[in-house]
PDB file of N, CA and C in Angstrom:
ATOM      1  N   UNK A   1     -52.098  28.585  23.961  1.00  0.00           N
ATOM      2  CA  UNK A   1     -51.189  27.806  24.772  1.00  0.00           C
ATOM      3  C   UNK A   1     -49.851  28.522  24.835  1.00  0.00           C
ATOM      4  N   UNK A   2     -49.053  28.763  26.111  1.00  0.00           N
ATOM      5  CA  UNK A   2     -48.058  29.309  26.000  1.00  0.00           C
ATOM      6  C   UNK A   2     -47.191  28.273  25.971  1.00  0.00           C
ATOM      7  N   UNK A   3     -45.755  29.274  25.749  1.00  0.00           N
ATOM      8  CA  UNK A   3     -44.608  28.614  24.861  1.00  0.00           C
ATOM      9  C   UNK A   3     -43.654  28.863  26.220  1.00  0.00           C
ATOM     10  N   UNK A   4     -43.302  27.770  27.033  1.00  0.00           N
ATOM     11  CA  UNK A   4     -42.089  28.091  28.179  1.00  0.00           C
ATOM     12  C   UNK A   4     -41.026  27.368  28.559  1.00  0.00           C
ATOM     13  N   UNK A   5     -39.739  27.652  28.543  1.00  0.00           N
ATOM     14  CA  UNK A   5     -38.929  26.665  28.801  1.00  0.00           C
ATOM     15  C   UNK A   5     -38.156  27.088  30.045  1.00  0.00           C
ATOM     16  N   UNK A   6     -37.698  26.304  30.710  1.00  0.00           N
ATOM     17  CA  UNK A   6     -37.166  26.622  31.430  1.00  0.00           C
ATOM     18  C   UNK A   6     -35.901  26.338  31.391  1.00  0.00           C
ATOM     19  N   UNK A   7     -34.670  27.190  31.871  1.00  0.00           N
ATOM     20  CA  UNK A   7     -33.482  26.731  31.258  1.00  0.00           C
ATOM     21  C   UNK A   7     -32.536  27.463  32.197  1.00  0.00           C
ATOM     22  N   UNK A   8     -31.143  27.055  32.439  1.00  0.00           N
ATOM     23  CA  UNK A   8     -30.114  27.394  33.080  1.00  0.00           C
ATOM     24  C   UNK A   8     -28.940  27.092  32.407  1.00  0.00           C
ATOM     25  N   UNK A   9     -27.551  28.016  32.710  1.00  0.00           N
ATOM     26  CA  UNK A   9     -26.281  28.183  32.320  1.00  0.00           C
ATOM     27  C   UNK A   9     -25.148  27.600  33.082  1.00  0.00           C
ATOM     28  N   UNK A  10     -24.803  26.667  32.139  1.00  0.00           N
ATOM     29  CA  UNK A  10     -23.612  26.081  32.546  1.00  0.00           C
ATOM     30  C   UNK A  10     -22.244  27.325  33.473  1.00  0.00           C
ATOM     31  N   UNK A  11     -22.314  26.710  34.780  1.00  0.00           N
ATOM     32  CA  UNK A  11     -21.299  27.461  35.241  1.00  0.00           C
ATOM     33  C   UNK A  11     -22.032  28.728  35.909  1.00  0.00           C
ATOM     34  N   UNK A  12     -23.526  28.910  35.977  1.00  0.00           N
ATOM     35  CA  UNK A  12     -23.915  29.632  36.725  1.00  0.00           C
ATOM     36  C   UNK A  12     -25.123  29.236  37.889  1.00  0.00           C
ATOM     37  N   UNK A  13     -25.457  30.114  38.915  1.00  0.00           N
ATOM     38  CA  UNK A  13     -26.707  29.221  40.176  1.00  0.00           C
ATOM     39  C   UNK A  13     -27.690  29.841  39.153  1.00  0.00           C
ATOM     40  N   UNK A  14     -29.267  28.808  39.289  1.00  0.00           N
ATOM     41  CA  UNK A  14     -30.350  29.084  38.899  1.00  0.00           C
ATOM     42  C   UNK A  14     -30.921  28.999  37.840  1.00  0.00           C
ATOM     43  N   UNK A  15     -32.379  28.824  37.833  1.00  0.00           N
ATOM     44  CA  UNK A  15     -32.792  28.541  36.817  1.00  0.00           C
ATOM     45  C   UNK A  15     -33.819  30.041  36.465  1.00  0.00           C
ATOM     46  N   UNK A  16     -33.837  29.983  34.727  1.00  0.00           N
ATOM     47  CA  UNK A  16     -34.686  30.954  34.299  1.00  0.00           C
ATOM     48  C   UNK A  16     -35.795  30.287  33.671  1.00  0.00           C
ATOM     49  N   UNK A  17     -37.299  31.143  33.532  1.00  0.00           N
ATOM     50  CA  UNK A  17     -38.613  30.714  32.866  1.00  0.00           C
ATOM     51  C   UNK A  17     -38.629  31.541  31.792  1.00  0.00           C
ATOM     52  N   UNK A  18     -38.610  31.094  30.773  1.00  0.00           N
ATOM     53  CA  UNK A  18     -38.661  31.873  29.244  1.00  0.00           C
ATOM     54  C   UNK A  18     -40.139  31.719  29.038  1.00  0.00           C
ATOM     55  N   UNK A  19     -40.849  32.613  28.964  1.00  0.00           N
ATOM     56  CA  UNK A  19     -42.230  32.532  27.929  1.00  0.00           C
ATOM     57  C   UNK A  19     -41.970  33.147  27.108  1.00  0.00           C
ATOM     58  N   UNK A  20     -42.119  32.566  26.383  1.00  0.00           N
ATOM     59  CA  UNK A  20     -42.030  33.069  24.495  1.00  0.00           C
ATOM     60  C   UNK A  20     -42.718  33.760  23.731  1.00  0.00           C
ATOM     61  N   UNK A  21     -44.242  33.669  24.423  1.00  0.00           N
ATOM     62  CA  UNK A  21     -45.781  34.064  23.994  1.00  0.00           C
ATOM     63  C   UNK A  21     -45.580  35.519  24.429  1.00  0.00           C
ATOM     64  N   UNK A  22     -45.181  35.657  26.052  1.00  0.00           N
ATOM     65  CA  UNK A  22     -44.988  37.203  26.421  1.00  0.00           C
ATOM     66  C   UNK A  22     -43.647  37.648  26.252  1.00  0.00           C
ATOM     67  N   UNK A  23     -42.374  37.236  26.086  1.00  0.00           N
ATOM     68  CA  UNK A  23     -41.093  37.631  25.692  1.00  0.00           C
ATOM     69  C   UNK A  23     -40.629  38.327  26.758  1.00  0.00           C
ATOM     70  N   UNK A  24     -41.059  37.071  27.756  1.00  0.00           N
ATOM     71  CA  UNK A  24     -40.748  37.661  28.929  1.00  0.00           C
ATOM     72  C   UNK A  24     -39.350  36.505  29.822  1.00  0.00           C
ATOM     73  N   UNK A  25     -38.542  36.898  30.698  1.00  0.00           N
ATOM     74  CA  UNK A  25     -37.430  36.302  31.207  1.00  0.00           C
ATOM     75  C   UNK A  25     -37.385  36.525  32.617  1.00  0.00           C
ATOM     76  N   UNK A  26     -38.116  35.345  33.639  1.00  0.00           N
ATOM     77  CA  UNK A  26     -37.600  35.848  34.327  1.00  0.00           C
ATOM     78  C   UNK A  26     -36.742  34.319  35.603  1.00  0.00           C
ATOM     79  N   UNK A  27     -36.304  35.148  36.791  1.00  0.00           N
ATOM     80  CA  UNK A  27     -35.943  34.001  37.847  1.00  0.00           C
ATOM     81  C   UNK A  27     -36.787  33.027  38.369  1.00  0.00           C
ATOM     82  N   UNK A  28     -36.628  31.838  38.358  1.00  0.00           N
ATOM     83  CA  UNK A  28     -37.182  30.780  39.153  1.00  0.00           C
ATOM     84  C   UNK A  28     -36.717  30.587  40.201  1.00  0.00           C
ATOM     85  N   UNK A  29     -37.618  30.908  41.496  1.00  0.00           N
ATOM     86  CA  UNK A  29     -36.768  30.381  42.913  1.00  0.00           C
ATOM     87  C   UNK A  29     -36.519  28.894  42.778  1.00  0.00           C
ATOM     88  N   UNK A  30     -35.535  28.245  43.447  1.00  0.00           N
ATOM     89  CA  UNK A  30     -34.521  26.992  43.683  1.00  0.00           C
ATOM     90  C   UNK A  30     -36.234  26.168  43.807  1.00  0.00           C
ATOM     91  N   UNK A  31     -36.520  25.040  42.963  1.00  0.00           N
ATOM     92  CA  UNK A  31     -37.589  24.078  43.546  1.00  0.00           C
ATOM     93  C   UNK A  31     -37.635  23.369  44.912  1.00  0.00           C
ATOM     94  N   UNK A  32     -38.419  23.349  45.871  1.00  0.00           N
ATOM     95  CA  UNK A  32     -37.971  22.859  46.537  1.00  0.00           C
ATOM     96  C   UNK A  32     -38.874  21.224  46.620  1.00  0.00           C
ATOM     97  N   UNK A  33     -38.981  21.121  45.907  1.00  0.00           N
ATOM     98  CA  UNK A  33     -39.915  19.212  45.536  1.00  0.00           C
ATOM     99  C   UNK A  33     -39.996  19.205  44.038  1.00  0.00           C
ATOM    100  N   UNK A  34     -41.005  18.159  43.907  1.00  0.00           N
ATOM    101  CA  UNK A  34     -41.569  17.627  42.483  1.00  0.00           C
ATOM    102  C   UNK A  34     -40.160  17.451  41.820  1.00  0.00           C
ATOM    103  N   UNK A  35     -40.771  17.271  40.488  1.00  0.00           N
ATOM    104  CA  UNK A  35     -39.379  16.677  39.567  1.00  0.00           C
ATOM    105  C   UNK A  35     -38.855  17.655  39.182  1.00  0.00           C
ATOM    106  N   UNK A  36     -38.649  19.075  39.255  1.00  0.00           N
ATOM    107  CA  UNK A  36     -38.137  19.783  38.567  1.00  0.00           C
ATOM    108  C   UNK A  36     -37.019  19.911  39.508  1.00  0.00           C
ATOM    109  N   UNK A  37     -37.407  19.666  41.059  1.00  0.00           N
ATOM    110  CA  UNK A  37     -36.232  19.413  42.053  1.00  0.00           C
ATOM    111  C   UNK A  37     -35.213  18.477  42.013  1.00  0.00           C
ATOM    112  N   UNK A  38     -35.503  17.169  41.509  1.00  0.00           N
ATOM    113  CA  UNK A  38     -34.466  15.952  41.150  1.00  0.00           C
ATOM    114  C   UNK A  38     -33.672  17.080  40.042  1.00  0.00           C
ATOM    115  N   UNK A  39     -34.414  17.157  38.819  1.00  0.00           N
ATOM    116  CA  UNK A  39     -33.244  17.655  37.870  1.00  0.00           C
ATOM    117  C   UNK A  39     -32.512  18.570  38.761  1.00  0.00           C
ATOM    118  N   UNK A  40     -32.902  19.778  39.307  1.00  0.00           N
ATOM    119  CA  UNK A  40     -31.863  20.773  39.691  1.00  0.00           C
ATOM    120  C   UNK A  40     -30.612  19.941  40.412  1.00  0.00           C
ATOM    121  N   UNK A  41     -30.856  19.500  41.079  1.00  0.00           N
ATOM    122  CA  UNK A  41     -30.002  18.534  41.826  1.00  0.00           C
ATOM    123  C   UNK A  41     -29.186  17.538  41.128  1.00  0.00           C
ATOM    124  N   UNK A  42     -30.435  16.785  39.788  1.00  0.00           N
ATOM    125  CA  UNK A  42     -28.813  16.192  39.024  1.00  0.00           C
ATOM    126  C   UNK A  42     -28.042  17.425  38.089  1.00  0.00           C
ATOM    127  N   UNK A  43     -28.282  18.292  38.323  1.00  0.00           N
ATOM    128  CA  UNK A  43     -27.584  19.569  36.953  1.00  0.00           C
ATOM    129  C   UNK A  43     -26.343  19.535  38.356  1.00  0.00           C
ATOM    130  N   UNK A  44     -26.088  19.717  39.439  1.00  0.00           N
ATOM    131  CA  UNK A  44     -24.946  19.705  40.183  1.00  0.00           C
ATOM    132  C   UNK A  44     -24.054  18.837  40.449  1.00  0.00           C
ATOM    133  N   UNK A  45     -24.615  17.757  39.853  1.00  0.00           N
ATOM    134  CA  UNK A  45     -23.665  16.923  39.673  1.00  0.00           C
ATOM    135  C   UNK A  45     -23.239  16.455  38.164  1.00  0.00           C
ATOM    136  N   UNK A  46     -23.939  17.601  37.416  1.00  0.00           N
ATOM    137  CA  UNK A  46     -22.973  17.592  35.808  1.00  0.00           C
ATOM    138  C   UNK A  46     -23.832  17.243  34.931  1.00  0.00           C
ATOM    139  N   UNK A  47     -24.713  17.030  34.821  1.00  0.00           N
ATOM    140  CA  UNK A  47     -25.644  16.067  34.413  1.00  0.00           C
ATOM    141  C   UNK A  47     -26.811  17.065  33.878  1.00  0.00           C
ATOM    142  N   UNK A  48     -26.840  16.780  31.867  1.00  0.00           N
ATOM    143  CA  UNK A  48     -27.650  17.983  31.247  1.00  0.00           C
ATOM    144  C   UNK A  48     -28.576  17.134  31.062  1.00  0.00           C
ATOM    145  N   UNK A  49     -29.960  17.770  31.013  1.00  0.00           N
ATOM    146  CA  UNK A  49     -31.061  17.377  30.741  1.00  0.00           C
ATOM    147  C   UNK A  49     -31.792  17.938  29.509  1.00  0.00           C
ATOM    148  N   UNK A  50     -32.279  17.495  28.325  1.00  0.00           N
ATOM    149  CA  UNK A  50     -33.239  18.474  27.412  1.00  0.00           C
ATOM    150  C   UNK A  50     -34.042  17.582  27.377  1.00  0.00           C
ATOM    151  N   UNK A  51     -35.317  18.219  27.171  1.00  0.00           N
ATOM    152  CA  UNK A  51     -36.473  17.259  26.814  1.00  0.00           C
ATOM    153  C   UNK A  51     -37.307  18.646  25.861  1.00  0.00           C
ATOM    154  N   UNK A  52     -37.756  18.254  24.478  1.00  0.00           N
ATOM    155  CA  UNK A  52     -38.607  18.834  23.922  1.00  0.00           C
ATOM    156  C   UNK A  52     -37.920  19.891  23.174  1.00  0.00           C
ATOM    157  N   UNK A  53     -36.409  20.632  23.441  1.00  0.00           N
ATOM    158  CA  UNK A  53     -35.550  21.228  22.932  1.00  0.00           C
ATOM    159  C   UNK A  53     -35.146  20.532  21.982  1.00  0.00           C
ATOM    160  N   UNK A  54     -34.798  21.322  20.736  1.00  0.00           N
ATOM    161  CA  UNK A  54     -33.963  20.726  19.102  1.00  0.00           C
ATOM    162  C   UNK A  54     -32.918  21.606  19.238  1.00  0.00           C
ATOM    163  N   UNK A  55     -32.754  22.389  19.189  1.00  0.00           N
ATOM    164  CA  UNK A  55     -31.628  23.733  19.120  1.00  0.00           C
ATOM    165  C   UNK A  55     -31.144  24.449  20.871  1.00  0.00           C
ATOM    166  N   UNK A  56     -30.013  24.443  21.410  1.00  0.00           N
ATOM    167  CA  UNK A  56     -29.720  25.370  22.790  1.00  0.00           C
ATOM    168  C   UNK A  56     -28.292  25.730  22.450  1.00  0.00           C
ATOM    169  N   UNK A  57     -28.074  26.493  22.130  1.00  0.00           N
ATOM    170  CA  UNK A  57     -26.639  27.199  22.279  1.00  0.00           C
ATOM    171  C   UNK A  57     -26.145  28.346  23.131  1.00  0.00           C
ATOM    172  N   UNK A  58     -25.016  28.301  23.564  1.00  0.00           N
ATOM    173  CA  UNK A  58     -24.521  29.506  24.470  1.00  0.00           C
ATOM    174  C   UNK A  58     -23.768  30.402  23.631  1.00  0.00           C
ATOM    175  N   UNK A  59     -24.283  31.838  23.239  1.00  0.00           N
ATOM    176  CA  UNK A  59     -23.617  33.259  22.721  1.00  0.00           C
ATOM    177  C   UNK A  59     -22.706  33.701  23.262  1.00  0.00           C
ATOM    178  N   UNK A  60     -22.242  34.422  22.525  1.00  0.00           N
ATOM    179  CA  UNK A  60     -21.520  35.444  23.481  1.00  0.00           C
ATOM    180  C   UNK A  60     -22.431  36.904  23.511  1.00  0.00           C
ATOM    181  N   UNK A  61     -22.955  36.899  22.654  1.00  0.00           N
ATOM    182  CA  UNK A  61     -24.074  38.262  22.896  1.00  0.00           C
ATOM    183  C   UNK A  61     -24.935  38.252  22.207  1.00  0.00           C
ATOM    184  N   UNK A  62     -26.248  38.904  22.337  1.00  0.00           N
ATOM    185  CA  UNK A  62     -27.192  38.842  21.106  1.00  0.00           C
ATOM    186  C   UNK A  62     -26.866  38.885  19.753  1.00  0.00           C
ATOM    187  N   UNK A  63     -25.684  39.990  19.716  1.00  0.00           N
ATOM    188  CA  UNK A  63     -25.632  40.661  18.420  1.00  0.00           C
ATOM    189  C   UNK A  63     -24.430  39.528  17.791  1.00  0.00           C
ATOM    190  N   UNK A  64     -23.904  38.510  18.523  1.00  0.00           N
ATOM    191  CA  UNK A  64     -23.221  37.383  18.020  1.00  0.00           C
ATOM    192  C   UNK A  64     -24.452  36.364  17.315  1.00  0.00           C
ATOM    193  N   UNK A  65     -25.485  36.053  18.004  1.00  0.00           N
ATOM    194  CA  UNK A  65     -26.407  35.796  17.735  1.00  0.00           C
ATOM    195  C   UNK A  65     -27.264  35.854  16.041  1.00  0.00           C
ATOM    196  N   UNK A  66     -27.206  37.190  16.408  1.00  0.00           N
ATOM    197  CA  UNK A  66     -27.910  37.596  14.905  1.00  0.00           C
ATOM    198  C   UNK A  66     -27.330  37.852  13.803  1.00  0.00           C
ATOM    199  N   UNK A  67     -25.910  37.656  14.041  1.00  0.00           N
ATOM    200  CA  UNK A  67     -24.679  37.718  13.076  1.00  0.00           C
ATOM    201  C   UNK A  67     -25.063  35.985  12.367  1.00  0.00           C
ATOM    202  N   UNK A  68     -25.551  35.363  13.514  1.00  0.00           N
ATOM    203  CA  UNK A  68     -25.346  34.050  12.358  1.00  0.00           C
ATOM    204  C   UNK A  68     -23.990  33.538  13.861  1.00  0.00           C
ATOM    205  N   UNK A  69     -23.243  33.822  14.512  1.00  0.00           N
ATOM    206  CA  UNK A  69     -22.524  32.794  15.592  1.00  0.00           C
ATOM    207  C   UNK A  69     -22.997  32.416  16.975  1.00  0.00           C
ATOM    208  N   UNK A  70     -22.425  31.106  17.595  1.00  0.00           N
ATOM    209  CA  UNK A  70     -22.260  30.503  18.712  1.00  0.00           C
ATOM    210  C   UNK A  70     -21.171  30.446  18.936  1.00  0.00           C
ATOM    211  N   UNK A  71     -21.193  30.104  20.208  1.00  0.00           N
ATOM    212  CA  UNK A  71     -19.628  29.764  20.685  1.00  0.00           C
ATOM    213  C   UNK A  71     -19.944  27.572  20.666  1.00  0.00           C
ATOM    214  N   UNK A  72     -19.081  26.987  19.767  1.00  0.00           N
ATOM    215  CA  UNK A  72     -19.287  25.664  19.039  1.00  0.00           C
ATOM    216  C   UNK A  72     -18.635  24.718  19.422  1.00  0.00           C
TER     217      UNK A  72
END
């Protein structure tokens, strides 16, 4: 079973597909239906969504990362 989240950055357009299984990153074109379309649409009006996430933080770089920091 693969491991995928899909996820986007505050303050930037678009969403990314993380598979975890292949360690792979890439772009999701804009949904244009189903529910993944409502969320995109409430993320523009401010509005965060997690479901199934315990941990999401924004770095400043990998190597902030593996130091042990976030930006908090």
């Amino acid at each position: 079973m693969a491991t995928v989240v899909v996820i986007s950055v505050e303050g930037q357009d678009g969403l990314w597909v993380v598979d975890l299984d292949a360690k792979t990153v890439v772009p999701l074109p804009p949904p244009t239906s189903g529910d993944l379309k409502v969320v995109t649409d409430l993320r523009t009006t401010g509005t965060v969504l997690t479901k199934g996430v315990n941990i999401a933080v924004v770095v400043k770089s990998a190597d902030a990362a593996f130091s042990g920091h976030y930006d908090g």
